[in-house]
Every structure is written in structure tokens, then in C-alpha cells.
PDB file of N, CA and C in Angstrom:
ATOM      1  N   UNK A   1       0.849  -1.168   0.000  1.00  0.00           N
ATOM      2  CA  UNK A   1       0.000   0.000   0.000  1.00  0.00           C
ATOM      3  C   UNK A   1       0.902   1.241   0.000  1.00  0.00           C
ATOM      4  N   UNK A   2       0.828   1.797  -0.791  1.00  0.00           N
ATOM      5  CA  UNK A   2       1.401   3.496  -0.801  1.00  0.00           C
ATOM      6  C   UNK A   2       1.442   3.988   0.049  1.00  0.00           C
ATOM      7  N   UNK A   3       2.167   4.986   0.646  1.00  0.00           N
ATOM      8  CA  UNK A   3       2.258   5.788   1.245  1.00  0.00           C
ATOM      9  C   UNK A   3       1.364   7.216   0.746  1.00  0.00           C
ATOM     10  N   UNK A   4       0.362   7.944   1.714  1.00  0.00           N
ATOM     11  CA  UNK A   4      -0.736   8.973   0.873  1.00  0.00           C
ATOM     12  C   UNK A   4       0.586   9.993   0.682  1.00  0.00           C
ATOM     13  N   UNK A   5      -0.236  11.008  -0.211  1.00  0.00           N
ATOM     14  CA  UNK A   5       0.940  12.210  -0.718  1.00  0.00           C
ATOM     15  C   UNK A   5       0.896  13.502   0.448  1.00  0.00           C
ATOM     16  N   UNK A   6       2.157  13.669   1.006  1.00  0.00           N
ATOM     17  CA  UNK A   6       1.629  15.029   1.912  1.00  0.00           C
ATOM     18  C   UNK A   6       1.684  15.894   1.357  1.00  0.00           C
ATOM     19  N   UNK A   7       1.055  16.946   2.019  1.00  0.00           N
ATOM     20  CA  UNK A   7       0.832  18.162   1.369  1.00  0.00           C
ATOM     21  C   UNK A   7       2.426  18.793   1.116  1.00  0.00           C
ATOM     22  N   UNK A   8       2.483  20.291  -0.053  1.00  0.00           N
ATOM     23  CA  UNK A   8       3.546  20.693   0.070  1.00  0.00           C
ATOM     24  C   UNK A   8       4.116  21.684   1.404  1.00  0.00           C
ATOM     25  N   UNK A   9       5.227  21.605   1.575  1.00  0.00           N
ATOM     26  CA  UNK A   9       5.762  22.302   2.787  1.00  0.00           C
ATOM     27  C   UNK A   9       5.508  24.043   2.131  1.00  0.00           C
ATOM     28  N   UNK A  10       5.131  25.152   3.672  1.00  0.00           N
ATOM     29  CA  UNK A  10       4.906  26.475   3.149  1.00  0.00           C
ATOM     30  C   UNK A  10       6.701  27.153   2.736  1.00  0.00           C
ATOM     31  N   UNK A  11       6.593  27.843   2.283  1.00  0.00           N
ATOM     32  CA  UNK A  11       7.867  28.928   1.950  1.00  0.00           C
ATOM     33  C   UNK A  11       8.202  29.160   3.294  1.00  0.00           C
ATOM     34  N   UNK A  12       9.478  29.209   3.472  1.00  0.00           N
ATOM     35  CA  UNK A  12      10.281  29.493   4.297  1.00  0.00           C
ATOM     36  C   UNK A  12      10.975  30.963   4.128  1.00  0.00           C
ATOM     37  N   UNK A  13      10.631  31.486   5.426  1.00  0.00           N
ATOM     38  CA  UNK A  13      10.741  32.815   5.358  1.00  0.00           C
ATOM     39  C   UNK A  13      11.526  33.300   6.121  1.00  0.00           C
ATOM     40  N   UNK A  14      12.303  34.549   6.261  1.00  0.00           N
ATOM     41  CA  UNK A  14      13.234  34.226   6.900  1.00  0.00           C
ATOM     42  C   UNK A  14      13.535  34.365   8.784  1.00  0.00           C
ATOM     43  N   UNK A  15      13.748  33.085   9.070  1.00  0.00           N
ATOM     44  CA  UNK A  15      13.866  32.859  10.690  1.00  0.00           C
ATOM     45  C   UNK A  15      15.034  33.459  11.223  1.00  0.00           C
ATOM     46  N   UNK A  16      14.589  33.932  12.709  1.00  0.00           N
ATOM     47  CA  UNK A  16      14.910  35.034  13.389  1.00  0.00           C
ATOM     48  C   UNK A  16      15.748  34.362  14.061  1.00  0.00           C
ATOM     49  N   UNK A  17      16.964  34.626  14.364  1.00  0.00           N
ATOM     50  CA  UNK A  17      18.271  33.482  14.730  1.00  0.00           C
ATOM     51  C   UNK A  17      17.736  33.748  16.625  1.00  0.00           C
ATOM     52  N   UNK A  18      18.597  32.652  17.424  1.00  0.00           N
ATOM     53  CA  UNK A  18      18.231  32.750  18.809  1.00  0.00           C
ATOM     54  C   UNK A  18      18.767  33.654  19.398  1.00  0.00           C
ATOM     55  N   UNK A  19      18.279  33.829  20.231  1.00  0.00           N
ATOM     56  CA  UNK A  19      19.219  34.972  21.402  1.00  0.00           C
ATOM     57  C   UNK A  19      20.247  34.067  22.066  1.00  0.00           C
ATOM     58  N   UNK A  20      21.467  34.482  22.625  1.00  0.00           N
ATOM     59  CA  UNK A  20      22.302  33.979  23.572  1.00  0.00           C
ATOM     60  C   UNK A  20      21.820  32.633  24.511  1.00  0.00           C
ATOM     61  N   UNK A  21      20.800  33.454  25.271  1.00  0.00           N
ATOM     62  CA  UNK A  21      20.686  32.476  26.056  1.00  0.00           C
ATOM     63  C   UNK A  21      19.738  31.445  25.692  1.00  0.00           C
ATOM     64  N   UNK A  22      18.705  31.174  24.781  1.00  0.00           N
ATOM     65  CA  UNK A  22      18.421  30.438  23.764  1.00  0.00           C
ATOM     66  C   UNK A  22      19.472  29.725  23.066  1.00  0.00           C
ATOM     67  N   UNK A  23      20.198  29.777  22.751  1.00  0.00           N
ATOM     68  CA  UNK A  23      21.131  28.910  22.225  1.00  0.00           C
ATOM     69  C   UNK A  23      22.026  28.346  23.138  1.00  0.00           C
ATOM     70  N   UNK A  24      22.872  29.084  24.348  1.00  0.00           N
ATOM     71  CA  UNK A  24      23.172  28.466  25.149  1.00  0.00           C
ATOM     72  C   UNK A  24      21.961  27.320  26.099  1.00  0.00           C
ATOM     73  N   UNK A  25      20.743  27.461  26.059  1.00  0.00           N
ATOM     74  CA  UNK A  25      19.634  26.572  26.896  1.00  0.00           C
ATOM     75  C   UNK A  25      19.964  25.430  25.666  1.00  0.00           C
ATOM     76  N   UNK A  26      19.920  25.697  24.685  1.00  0.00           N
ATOM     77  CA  UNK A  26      19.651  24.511  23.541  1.00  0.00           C
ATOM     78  C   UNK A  26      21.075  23.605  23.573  1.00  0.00           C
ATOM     79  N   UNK A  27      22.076  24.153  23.668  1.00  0.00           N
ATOM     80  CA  UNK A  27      23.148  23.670  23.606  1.00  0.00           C
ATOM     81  C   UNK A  27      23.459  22.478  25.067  1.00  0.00           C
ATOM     82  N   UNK A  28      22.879  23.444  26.237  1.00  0.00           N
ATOM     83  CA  UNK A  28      23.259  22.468  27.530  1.00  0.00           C
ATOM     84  C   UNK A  28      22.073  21.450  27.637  1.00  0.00           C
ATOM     85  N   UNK A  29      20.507  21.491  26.695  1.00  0.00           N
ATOM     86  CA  UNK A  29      19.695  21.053  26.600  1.00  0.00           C
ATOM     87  C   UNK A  29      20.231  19.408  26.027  1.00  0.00           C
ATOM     88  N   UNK A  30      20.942  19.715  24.676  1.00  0.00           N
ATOM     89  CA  UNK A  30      21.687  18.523  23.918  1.00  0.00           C
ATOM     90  C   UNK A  30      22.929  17.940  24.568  1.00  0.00           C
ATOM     91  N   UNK A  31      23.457  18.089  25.547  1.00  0.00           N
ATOM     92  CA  UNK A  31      24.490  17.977  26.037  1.00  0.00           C
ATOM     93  C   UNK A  31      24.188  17.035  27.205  1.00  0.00           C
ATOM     94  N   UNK A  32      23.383  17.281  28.036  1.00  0.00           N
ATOM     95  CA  UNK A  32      22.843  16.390  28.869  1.00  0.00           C
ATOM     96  C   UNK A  32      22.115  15.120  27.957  1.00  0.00           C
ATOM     97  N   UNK A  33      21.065  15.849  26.919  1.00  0.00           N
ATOM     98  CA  UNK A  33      20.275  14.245  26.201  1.00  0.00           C
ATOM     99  C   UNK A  33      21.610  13.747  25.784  1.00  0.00           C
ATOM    100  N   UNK A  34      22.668  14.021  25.213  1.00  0.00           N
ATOM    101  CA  UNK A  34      23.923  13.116  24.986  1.00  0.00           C
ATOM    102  C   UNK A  34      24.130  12.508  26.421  1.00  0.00           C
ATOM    103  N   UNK A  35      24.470  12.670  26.993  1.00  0.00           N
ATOM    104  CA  UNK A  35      25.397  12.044  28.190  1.00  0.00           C
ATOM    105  C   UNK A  35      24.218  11.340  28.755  1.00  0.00           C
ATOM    106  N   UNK A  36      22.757  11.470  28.772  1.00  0.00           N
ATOM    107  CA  UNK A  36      21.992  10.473  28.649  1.00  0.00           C
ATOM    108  C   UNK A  36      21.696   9.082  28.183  1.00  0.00           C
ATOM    109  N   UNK A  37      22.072   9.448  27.159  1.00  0.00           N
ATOM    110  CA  UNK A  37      22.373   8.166  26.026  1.00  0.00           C
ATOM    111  C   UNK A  37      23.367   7.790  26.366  1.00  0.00           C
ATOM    112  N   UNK A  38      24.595   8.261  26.584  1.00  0.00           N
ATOM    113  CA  UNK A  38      25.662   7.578  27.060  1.00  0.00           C
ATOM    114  C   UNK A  38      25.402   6.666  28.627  1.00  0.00           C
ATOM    115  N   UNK A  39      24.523   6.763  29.070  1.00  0.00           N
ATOM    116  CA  UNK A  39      24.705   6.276  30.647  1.00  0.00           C
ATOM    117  C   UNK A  39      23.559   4.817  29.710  1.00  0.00           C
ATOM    118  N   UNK A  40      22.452   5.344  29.611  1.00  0.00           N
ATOM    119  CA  UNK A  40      21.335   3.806  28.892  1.00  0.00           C
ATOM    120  C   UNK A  40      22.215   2.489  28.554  1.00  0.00           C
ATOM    121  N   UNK A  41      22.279   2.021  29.720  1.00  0.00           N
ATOM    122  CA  UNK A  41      22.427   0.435  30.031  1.00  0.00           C
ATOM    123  C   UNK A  41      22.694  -0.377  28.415  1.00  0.00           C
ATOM    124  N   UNK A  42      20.916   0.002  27.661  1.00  0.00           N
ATOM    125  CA  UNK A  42      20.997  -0.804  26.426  1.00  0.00           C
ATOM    126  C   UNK A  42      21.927  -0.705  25.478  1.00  0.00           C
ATOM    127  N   UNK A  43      22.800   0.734  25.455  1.00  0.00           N
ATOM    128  CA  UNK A  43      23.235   1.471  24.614  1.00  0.00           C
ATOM    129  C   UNK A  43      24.829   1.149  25.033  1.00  0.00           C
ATOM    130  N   UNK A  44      24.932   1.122  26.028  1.00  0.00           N
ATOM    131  CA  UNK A  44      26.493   1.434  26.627  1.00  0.00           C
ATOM    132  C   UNK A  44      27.302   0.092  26.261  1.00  0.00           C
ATOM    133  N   UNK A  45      28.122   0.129  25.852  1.00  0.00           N
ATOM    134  CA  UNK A  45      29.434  -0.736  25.331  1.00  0.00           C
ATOM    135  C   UNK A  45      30.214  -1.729  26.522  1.00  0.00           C
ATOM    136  N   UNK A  46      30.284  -1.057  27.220  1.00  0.00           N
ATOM    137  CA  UNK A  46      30.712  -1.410  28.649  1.00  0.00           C
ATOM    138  C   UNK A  46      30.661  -0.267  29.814  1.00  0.00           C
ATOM    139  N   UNK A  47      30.510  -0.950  30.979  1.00  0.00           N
ATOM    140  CA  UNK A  47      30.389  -0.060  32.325  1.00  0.00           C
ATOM    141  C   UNK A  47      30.857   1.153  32.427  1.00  0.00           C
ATOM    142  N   UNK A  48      31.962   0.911  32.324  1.00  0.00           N
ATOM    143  CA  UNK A  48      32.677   2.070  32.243  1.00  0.00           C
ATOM    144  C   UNK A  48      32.454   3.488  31.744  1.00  0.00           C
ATOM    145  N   UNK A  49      32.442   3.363  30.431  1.00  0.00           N
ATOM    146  CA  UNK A  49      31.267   4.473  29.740  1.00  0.00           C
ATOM    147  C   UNK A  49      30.040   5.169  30.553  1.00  0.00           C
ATOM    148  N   UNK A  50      29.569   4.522  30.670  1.00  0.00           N
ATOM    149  CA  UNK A  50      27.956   4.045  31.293  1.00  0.00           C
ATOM    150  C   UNK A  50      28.747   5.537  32.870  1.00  0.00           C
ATOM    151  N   UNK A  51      29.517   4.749  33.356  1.00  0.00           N
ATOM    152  CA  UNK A  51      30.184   5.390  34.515  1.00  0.00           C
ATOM    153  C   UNK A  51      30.844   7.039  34.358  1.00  0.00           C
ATOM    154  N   UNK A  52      31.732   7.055  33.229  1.00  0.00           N
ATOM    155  CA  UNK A  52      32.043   8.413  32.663  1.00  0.00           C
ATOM    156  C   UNK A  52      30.628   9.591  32.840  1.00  0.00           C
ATOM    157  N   UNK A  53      30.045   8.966  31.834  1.00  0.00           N
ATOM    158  CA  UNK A  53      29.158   9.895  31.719  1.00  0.00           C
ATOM    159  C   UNK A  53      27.759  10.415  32.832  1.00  0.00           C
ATOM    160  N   UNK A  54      28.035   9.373  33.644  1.00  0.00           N
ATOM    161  CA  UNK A  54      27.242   9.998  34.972  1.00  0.00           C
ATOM    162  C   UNK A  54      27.703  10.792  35.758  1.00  0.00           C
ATOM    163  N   UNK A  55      29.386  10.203  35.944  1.00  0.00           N
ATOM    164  CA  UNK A  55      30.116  11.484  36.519  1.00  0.00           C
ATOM    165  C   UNK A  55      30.000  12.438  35.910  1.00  0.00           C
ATOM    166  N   UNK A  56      30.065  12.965  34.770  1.00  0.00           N
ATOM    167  CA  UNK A  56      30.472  13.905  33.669  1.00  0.00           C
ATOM    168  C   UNK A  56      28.365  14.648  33.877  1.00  0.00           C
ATOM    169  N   UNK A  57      27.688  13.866  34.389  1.00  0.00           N
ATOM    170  CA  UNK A  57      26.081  14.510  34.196  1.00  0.00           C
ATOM    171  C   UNK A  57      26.312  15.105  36.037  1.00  0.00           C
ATOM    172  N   UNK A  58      26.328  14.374  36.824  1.00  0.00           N
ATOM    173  CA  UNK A  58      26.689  15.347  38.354  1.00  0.00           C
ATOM    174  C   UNK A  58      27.027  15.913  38.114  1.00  0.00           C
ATOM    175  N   UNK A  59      28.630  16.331  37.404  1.00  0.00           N
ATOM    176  CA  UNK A  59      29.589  17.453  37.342  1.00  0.00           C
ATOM    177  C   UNK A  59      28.830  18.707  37.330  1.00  0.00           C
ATOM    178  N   UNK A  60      27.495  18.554  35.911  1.00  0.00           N
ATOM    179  CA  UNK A  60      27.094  20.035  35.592  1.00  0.00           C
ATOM    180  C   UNK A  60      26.492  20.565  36.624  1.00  0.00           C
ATOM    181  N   UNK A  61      25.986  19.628  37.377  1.00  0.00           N
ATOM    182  CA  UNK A  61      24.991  20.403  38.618  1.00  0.00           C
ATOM    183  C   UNK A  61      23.549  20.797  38.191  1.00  0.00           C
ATOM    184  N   UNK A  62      23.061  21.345  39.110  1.00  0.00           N
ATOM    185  CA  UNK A  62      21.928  21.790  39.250  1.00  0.00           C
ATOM    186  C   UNK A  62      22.221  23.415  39.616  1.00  0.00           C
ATOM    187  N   UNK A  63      22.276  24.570  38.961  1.00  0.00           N
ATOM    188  CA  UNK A  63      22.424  25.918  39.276  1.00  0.00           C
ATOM    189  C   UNK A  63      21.343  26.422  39.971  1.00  0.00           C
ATOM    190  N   UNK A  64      20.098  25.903  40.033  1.00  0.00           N
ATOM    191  CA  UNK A  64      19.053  26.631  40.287  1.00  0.00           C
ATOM    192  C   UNK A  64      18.450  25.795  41.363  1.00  0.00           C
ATOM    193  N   UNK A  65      19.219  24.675  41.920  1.00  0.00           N
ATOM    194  CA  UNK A  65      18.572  24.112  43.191  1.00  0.00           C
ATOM    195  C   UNK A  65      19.405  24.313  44.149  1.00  0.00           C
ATOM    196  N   UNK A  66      18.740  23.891  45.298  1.00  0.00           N
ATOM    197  CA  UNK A  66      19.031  24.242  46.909  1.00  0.00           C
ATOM    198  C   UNK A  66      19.246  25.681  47.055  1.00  0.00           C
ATOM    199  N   UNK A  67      20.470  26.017  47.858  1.00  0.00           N
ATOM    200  CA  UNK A  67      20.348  27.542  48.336  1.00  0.00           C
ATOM    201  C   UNK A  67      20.156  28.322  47.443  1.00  0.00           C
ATOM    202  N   UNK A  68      19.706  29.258  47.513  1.00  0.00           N
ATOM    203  CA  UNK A  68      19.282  30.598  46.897  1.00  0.00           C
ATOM    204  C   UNK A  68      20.958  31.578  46.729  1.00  0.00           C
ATOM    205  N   UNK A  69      20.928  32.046  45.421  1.00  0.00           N
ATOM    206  CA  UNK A  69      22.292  32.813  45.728  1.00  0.00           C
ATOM    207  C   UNK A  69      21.488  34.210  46.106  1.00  0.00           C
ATOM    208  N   UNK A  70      23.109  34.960  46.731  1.00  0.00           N
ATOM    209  CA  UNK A  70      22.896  36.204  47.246  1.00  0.00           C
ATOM    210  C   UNK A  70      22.621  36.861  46.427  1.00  0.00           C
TER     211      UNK A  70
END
């Protein structure tokens, strides 16, 4: 059975690049789903790996939990 026909995609117009911190959120956003994938049991090659990258996911921390900065 075919696949139905999709419609055509609209014109692309021109997109408004991110701000700083938009791109930095997107960047530490992909950075963690990596080192995610790196820790997934199913995925990991051996322990070790698996181990790197959990250390390497603590490392970043949490900036915005527990104490309050001054």
C-alpha cells in the first residue's frame, strides 16, 4: 500500500536566529540528552562508559537548586 501524498511544505521565510541564552539553553539542553544516552544500560558498550558519563552529568549540577544565591 502506498504511502498517501503530503501536502507541500509552506515557503520558508526568513527565521529570526536565537538569542544567547536560547542557544546556550539549547546547547546544555543537547548535552545532557547526549550524556543520557551515554549512561542507557541498552546502549552502553561497557560499564565504564555508562560510569564516565554519569560522573560527567553530576559534574554540571543543578544551578538553580538548593540555596538561593545572594
Amino acid at each position: 500500500m502506498p504511502l498517501p501524498e503530503l501536502p507541500p511544505l509552506p515557503a520558508l521565510t526568513a527565521l529570526t536566529a536565537l538569542t544567547r541564552a536560547e542557544g546556550e539553553f539549547v546547547d546544555r539542553f543537547l548535552e545532557v540528552v547526549d550524556l543520557l544516552g551515554r549512561i542507557n544500560p541498552a546502549r552502553a558498550t561497557d560499564a565504564y562508559g555508562a560510569l564516565r558519563a554519569t560522573r560527567a552529568l553530576a559534574s554540571k549540577g543543578l544551578p538553580h537548586c538548593g540555596t538561593p544565591s545572594p
